[in-house]
N, C-alpha and C. Protein backbone atom coordinates (compact mmCIF):
# COMPACT_ATOMS: atom_id res chain seq x y z
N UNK A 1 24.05 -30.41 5.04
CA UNK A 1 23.31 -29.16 4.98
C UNK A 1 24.31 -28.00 4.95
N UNK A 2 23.74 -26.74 4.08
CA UNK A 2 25.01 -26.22 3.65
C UNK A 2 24.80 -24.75 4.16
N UNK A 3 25.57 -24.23 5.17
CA UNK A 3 24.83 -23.05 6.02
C UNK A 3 24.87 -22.16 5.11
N UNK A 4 24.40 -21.10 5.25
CA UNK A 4 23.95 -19.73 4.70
C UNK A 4 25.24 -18.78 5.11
N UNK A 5 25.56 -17.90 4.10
CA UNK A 5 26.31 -16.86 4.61
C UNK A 5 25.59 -16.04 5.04
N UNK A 6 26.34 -15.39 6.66
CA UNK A 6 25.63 -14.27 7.00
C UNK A 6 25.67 -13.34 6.25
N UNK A 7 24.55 -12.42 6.68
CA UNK A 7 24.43 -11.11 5.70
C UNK A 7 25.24 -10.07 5.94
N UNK A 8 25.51 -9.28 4.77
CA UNK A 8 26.45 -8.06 4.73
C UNK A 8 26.55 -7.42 5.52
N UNK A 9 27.52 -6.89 5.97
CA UNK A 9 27.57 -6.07 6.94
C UNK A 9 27.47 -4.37 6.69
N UNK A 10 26.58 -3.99 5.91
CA UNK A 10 27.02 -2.32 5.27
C UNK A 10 26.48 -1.57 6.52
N UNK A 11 26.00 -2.00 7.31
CA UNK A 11 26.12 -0.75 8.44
C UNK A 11 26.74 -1.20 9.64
N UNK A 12 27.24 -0.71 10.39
CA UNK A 12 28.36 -0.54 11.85
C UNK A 12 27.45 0.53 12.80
N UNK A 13 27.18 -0.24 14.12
CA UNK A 13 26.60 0.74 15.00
C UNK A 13 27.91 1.72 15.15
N UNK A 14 29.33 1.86 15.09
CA UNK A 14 29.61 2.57 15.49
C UNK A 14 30.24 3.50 14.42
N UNK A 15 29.46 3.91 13.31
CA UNK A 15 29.51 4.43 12.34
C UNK A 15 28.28 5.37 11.81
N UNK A 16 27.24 4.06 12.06
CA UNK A 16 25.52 4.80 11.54
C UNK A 16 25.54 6.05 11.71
N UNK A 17 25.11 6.39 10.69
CA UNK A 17 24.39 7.69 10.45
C UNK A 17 22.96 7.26 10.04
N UNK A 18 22.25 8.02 10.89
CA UNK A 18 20.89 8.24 10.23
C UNK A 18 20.55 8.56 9.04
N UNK A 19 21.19 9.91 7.96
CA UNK A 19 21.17 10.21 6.62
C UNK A 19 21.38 9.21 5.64
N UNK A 20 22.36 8.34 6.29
CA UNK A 20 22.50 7.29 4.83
C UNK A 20 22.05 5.57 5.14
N UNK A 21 20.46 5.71 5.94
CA UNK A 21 20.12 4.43 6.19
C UNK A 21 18.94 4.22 5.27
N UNK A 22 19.15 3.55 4.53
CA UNK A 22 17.80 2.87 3.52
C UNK A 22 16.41 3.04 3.47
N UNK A 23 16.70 1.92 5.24
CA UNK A 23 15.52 2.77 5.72
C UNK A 23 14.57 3.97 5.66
N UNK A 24 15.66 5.34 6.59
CA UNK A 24 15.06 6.29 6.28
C UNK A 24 14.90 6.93 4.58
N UNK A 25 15.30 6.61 3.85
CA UNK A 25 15.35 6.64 2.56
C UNK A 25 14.24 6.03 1.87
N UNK A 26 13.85 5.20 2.30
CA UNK A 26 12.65 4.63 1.44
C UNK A 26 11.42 5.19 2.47
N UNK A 27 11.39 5.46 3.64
CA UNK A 27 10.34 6.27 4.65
C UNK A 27 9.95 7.48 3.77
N UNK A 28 11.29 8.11 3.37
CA UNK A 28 10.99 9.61 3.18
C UNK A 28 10.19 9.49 1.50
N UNK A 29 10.58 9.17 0.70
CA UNK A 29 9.75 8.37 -0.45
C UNK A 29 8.57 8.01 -0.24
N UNK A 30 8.42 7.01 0.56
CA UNK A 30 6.86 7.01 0.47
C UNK A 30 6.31 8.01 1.27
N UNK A 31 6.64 8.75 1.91
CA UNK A 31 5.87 9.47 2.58
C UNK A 31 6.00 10.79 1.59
N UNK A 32 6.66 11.34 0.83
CA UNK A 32 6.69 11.95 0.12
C UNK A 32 5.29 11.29 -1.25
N UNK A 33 5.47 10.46 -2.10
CA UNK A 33 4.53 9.43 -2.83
C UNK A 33 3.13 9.79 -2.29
N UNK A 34 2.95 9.51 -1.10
CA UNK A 34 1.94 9.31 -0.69
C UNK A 34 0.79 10.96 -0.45
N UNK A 35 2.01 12.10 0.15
CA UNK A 35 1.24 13.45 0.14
C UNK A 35 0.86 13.87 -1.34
N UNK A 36 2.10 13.32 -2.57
CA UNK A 36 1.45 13.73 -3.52
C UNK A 36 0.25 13.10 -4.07
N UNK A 37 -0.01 11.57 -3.69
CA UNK A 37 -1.53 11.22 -3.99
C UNK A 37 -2.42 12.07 -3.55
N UNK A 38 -2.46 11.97 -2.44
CA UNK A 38 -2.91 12.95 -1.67
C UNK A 38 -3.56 14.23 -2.04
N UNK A 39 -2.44 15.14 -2.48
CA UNK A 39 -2.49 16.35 -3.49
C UNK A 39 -3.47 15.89 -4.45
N UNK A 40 -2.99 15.10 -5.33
CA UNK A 40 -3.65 14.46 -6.38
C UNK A 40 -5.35 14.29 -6.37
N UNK A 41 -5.51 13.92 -5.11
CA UNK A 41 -6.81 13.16 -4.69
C UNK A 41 -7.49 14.37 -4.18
N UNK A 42 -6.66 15.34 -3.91
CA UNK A 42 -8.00 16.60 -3.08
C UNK A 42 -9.29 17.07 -3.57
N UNK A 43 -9.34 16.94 -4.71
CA UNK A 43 -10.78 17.25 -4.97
C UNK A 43 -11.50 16.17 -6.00
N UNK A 44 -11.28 14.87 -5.35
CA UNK A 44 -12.24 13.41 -5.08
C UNK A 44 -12.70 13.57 -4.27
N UNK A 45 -13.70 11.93 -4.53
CA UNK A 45 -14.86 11.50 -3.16
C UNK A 45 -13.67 11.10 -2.56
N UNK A 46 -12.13 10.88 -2.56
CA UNK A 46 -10.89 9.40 -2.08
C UNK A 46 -10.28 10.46 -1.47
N UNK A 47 -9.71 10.14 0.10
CA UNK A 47 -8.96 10.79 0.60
C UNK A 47 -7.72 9.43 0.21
N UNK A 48 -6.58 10.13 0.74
CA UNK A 48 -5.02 9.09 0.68
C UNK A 48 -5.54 7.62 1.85
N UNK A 49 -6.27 7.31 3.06
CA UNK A 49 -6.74 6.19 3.43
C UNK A 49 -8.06 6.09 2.66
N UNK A 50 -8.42 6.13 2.13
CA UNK A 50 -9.73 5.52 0.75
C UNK A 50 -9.47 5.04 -0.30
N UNK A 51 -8.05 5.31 -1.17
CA UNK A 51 -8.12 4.99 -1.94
C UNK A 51 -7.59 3.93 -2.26
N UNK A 52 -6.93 3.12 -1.46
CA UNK A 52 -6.01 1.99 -1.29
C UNK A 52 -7.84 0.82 -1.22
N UNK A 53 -8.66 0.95 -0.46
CA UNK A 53 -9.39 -0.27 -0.30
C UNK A 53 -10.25 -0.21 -1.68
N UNK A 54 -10.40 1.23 -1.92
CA UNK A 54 -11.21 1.27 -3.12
C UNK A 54 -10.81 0.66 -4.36
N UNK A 55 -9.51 0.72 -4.29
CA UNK A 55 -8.37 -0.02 -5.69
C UNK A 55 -8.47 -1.81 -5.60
N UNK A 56 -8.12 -1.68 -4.18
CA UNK A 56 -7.84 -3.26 -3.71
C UNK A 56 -9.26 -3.70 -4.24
N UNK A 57 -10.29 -3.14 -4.01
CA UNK A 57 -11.63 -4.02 -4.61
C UNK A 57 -11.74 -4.42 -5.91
N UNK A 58 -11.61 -3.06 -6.68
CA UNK A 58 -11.62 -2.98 -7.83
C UNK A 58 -10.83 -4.30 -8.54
N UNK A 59 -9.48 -4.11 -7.81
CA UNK A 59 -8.76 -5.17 -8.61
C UNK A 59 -9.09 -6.98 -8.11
N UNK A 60 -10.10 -7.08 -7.23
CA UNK A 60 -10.36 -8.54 -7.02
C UNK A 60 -9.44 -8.59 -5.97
N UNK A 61 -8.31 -8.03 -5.38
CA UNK A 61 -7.77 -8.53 -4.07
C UNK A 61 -8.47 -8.19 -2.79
N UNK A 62 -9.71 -8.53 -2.88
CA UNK A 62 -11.03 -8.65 -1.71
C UNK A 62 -12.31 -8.85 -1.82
N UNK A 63 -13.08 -9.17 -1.14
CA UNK A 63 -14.01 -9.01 -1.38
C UNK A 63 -14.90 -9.17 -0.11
N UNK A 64 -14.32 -9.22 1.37
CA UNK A 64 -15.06 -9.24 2.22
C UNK A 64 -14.52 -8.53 2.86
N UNK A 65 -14.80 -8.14 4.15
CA UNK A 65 -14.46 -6.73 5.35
C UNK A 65 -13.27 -7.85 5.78
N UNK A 66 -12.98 -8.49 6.23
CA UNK A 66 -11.95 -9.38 6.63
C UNK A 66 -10.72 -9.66 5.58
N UNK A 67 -10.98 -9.91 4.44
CA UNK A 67 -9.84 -10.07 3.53
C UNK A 67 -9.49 -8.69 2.92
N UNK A 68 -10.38 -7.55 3.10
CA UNK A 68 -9.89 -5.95 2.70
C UNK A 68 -8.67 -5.49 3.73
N UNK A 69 -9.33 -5.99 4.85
CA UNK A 69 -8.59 -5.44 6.49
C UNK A 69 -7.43 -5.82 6.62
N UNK A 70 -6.91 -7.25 6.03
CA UNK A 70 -5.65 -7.93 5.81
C UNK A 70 -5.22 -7.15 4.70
N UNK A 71 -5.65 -7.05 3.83
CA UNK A 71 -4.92 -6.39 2.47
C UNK A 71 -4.29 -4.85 2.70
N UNK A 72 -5.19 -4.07 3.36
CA UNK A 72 -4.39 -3.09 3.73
C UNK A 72 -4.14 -2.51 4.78
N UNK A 73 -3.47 -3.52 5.56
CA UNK A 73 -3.14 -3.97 6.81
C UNK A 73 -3.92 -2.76 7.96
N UNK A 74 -5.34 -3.02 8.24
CA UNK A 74 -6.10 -2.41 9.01
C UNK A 74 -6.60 -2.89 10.60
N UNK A 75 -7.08 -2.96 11.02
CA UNK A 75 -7.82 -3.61 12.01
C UNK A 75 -9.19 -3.76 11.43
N UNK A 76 -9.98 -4.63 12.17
CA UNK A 76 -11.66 -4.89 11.36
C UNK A 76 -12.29 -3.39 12.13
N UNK A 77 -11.83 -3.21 13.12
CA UNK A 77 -12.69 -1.99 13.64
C UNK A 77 -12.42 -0.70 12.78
N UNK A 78 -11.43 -0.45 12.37
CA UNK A 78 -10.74 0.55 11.44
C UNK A 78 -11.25 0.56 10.01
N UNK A 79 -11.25 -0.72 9.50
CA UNK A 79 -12.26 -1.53 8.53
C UNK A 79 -13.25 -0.85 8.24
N UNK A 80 -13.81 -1.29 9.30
CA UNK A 80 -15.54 -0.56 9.82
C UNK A 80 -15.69 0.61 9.26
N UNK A 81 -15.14 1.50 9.95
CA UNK A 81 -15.53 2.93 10.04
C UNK A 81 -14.97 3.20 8.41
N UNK A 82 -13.78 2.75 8.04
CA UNK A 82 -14.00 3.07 6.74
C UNK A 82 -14.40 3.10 5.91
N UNK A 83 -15.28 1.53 5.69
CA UNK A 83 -16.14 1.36 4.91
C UNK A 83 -17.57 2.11 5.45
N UNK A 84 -17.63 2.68 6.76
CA UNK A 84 -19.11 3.54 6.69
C UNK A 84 -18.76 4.20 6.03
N UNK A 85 -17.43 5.17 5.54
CA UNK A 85 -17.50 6.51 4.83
C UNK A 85 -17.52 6.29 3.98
N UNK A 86 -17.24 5.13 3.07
CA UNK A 86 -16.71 4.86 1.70
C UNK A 86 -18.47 4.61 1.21
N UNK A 87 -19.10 3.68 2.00
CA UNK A 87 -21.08 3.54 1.76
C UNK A 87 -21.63 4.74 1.87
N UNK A 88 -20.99 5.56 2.68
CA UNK A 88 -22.06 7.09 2.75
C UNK A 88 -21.62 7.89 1.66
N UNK A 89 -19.98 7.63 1.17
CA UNK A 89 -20.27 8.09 0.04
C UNK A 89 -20.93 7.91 -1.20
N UNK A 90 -21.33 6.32 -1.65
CA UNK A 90 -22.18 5.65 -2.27
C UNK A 90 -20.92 5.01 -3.19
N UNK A 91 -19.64 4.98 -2.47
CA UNK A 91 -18.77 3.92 -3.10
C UNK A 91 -19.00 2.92 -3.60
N UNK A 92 -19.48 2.29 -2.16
CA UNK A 92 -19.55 0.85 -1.94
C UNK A 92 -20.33 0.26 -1.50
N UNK A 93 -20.66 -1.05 -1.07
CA UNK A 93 -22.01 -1.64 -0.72
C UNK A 93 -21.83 -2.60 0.09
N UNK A 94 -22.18 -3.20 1.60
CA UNK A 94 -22.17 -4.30 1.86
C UNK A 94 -23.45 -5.05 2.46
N UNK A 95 -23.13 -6.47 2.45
CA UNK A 95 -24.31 -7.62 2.03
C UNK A 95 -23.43 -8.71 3.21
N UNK A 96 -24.51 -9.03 4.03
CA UNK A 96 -24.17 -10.27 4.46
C UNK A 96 -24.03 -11.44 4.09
N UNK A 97 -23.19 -12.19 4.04
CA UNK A 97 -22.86 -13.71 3.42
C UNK A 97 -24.14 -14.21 3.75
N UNK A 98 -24.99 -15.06 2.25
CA UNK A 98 -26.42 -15.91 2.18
C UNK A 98 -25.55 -17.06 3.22
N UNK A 99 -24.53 -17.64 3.02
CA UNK A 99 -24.02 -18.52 3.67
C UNK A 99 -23.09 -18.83 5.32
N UNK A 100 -22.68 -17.67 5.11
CA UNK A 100 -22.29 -17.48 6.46
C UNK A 100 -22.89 -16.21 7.21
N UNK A 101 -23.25 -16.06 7.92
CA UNK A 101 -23.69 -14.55 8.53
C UNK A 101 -22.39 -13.66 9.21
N UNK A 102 -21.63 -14.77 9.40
CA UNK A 102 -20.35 -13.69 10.32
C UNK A 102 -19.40 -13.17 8.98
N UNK A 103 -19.80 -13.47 7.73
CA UNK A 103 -19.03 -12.85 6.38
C UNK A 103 -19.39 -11.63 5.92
N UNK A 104 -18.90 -10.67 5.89
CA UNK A 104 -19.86 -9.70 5.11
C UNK A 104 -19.12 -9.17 4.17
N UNK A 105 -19.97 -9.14 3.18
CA UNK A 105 -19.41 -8.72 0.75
C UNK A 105 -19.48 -7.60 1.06
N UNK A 106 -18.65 -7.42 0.52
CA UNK A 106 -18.37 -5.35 0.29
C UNK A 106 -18.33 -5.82 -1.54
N UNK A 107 -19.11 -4.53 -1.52
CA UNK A 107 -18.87 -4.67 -3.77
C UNK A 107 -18.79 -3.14 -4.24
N UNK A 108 -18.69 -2.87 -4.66
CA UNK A 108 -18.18 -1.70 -5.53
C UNK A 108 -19.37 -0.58 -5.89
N UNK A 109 -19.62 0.24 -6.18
CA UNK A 109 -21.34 0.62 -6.94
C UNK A 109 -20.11 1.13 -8.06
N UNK A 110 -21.30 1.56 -8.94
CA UNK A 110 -20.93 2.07 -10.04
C UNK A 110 -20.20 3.43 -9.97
N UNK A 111 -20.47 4.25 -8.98
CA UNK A 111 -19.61 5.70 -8.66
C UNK A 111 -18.30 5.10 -8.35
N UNK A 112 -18.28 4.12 -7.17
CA UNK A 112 -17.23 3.41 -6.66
C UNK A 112 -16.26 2.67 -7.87
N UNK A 113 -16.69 1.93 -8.68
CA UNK A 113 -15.42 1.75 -9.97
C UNK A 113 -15.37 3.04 -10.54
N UNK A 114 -16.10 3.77 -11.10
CA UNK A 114 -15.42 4.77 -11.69
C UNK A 114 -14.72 5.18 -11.07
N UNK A 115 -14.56 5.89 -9.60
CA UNK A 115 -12.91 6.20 -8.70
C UNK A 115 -12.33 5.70 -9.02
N UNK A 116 -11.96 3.87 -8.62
CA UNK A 116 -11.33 2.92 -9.21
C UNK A 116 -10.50 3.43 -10.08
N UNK A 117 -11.57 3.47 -11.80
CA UNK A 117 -10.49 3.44 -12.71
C UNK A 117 -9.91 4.23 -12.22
N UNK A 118 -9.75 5.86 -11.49
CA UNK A 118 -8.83 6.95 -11.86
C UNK A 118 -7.51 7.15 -10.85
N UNK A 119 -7.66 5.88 -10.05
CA UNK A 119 -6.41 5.66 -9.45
C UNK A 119 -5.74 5.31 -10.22
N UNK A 120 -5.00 4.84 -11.13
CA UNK A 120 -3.79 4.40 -11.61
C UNK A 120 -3.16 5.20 -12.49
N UNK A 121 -4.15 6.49 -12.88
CA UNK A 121 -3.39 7.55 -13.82
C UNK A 121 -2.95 8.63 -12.50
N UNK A 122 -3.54 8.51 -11.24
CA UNK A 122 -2.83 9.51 -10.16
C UNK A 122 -1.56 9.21 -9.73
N UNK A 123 -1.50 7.03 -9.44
CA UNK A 123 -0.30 7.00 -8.99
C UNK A 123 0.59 6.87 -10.24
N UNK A 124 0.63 6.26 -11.08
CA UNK A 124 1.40 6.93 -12.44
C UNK A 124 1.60 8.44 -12.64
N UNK A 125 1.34 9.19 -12.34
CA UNK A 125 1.65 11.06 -12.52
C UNK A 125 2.46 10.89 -11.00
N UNK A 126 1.96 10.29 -10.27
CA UNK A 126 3.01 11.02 -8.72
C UNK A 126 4.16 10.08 -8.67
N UNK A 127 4.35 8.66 -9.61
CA UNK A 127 5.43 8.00 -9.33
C UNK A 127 6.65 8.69 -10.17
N UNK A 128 6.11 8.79 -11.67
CA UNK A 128 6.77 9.06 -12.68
C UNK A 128 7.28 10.71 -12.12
N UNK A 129 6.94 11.30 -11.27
CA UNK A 129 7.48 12.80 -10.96
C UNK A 129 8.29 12.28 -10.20
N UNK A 130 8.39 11.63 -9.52
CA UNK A 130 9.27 11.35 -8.10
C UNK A 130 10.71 10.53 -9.31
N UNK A 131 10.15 9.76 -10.20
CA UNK A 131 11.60 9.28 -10.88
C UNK A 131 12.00 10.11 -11.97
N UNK A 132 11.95 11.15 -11.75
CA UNK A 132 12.23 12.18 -13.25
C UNK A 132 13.59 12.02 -12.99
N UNK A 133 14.23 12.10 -14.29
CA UNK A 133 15.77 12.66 -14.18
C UNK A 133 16.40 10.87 -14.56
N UNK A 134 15.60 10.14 -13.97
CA UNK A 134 15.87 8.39 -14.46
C UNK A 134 16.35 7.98 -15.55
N UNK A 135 17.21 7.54 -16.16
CA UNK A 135 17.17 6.96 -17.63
C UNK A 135 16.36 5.33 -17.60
N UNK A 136 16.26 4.68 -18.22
CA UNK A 136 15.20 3.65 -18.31
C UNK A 136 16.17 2.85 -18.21
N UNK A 137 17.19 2.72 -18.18
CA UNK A 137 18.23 1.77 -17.45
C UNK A 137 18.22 2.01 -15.73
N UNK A 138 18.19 3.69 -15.85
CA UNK A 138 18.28 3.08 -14.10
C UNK A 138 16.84 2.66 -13.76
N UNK A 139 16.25 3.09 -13.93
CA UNK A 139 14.89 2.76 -13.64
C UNK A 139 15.14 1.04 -13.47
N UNK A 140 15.33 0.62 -14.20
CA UNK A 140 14.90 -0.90 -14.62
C UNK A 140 16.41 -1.19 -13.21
N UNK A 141 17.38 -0.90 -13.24
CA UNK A 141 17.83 -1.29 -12.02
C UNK A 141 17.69 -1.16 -10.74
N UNK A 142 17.20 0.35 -10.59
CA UNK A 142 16.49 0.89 -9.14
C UNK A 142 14.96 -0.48 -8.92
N UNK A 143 14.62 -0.92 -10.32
CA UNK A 143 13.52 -1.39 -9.99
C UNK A 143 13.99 -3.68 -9.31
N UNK A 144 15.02 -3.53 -9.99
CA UNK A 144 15.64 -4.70 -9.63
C UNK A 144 16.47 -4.70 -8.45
N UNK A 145 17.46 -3.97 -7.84
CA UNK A 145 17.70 -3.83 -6.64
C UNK A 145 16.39 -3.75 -5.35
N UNK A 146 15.59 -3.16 -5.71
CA UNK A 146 14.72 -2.94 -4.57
C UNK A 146 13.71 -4.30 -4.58
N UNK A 147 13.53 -4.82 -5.93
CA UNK A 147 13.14 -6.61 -5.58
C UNK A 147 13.96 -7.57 -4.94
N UNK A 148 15.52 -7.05 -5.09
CA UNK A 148 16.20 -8.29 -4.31
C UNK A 148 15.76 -7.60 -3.03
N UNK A 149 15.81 -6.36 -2.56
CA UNK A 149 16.07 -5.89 -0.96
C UNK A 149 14.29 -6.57 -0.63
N UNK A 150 13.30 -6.12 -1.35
CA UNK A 150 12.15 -7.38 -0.95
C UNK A 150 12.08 -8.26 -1.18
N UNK A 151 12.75 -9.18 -2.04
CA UNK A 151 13.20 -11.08 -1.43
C UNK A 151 13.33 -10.81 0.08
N UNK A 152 14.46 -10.10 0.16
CA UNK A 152 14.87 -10.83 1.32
C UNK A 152 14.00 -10.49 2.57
N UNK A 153 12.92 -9.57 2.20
CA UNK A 153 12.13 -9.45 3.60
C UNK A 153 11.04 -10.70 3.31
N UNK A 154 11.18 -11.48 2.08
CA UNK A 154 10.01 -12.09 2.64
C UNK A 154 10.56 -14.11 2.68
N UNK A 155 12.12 -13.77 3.06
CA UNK A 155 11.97 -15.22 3.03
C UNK A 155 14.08 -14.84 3.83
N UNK A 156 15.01 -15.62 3.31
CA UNK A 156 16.30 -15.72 4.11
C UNK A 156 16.26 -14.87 5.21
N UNK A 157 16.76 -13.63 5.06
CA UNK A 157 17.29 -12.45 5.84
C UNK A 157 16.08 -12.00 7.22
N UNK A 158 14.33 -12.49 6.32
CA UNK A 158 13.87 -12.10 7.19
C UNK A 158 13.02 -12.76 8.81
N UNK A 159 12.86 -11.74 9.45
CA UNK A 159 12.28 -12.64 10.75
C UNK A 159 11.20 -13.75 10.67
N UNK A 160 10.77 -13.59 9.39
CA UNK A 160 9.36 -14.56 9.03
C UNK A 160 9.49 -15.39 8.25
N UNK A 161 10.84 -16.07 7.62
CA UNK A 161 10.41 -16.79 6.37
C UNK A 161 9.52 -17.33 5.73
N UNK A 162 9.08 -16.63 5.03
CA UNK A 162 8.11 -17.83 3.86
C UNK A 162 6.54 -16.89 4.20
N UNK A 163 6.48 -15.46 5.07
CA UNK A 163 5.62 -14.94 4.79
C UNK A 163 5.58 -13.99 3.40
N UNK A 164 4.53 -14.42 2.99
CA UNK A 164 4.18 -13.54 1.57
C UNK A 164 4.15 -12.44 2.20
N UNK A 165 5.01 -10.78 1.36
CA UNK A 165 4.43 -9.44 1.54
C UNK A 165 2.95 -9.39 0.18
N UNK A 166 2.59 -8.31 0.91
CA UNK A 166 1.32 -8.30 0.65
C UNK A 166 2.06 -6.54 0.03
N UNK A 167 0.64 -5.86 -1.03
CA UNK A 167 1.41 -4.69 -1.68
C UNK A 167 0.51 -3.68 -1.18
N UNK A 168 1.27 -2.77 -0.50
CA UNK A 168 0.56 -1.81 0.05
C UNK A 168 1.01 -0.10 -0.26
N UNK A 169 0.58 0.30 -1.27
CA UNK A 169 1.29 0.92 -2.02
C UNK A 169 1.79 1.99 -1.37
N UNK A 170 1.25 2.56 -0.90
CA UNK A 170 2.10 3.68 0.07
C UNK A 170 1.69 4.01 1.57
N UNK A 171 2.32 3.72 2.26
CA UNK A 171 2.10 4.10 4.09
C UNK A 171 1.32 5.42 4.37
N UNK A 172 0.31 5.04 5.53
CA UNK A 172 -0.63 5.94 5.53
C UNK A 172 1.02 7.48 5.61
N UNK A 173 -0.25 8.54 5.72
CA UNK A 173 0.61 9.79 5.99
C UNK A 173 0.34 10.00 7.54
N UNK A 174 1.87 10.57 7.97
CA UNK A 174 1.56 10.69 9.50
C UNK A 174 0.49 12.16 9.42
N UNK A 175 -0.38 11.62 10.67
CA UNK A 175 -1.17 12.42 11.65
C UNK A 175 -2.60 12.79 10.14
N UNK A 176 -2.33 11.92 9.10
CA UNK A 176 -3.15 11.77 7.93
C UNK A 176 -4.84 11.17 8.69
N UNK A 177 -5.85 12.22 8.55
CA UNK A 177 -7.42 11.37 8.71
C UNK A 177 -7.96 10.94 7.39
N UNK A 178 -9.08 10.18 7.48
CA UNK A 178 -9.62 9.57 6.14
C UNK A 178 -11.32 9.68 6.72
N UNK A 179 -11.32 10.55 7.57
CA UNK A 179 -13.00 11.32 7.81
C UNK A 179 -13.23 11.78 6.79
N UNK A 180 -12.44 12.25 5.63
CA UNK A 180 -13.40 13.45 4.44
C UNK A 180 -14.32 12.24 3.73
């Protein structure tokens, strides 16, 4: 059996700087990403926490209050209340499983896909601003470096091997509500 090399060493506690940690670097990005959805979204039925479950439906990665709640990593109680606002807006719809009663279908209405479609021309306008200045080479490498740095969270380097990441497109916004 043939051990693994440990991993790189590019940071030194007795060096770190906060300014040049990845980390905070990819924090400030999405949290930046995310106010401009946000922006984007202000005068929708979708606040920035709505529009992530509303997409996830749309695209088939759910279809019950339990597999939505995993998808964008919620609690079922958090779940809940979101999907009351998302039904009072006449998003969405839910139906108890004919087969199980502890299942319950969330489905889409017809107001609810039309939102749908118009997520992907918002996050396309707020991604493509954030990479201006890119040539399509870096792009295509910024976009390949940051797949190896997620390999490795989801299998060698990381605390979980062999858990699948799941895609959660941008982290709520701090002190962000999703009451509208």
């Amino acid at each position: 059996m043939v051990n693994p090399s440990p991993p790189p060493s590019f940071y030194q506690a007795d060096t770190y700087r906060t300014e040049e940690s990845i980390g905070l670097m990819m924090r400030q990005i999405l949290t930046s990403l995310a106010q401009g959805v946000e922006q984007k979204l202000a005068n929708t039925a979708l606040t920035h926490a709505q529009w992530m479950p509303v997409f996830k439906l749309h695209l088939g990665h759910a279809s019950t209050v339990a597999e939505l709640a995993r998808e964008c990593h919620l609690d079922a109680g958090a779940m809940t209340r979101m999907l009351d606002r998302l039904e009072a807006k006449g998003l969405c719809t839910r139906s108890r499983s004919e087969t199980d009663r502890r299942v319950v279908n969330i489905a889409l209405t017809p107001a609810g896909s039309q939102a749908a479609t118009e997520i992907p021309a918002v996050l396309c306008e707020v991604l493509n601003g954030h990479l201006n200045g890119l040539s399509a080479d870096e792009f295509a490498t910024l976009k390949s470096l940051l797949q190896r740095v997620l390999h490795n969270t989801k299998g060698g380097a990381a605390d979980n091997p062999g858990t699948p990441a799941t895609t959660s497109f941008f982290p709520p916004l701090p002190g962000a509500t999703d009451a509208r």
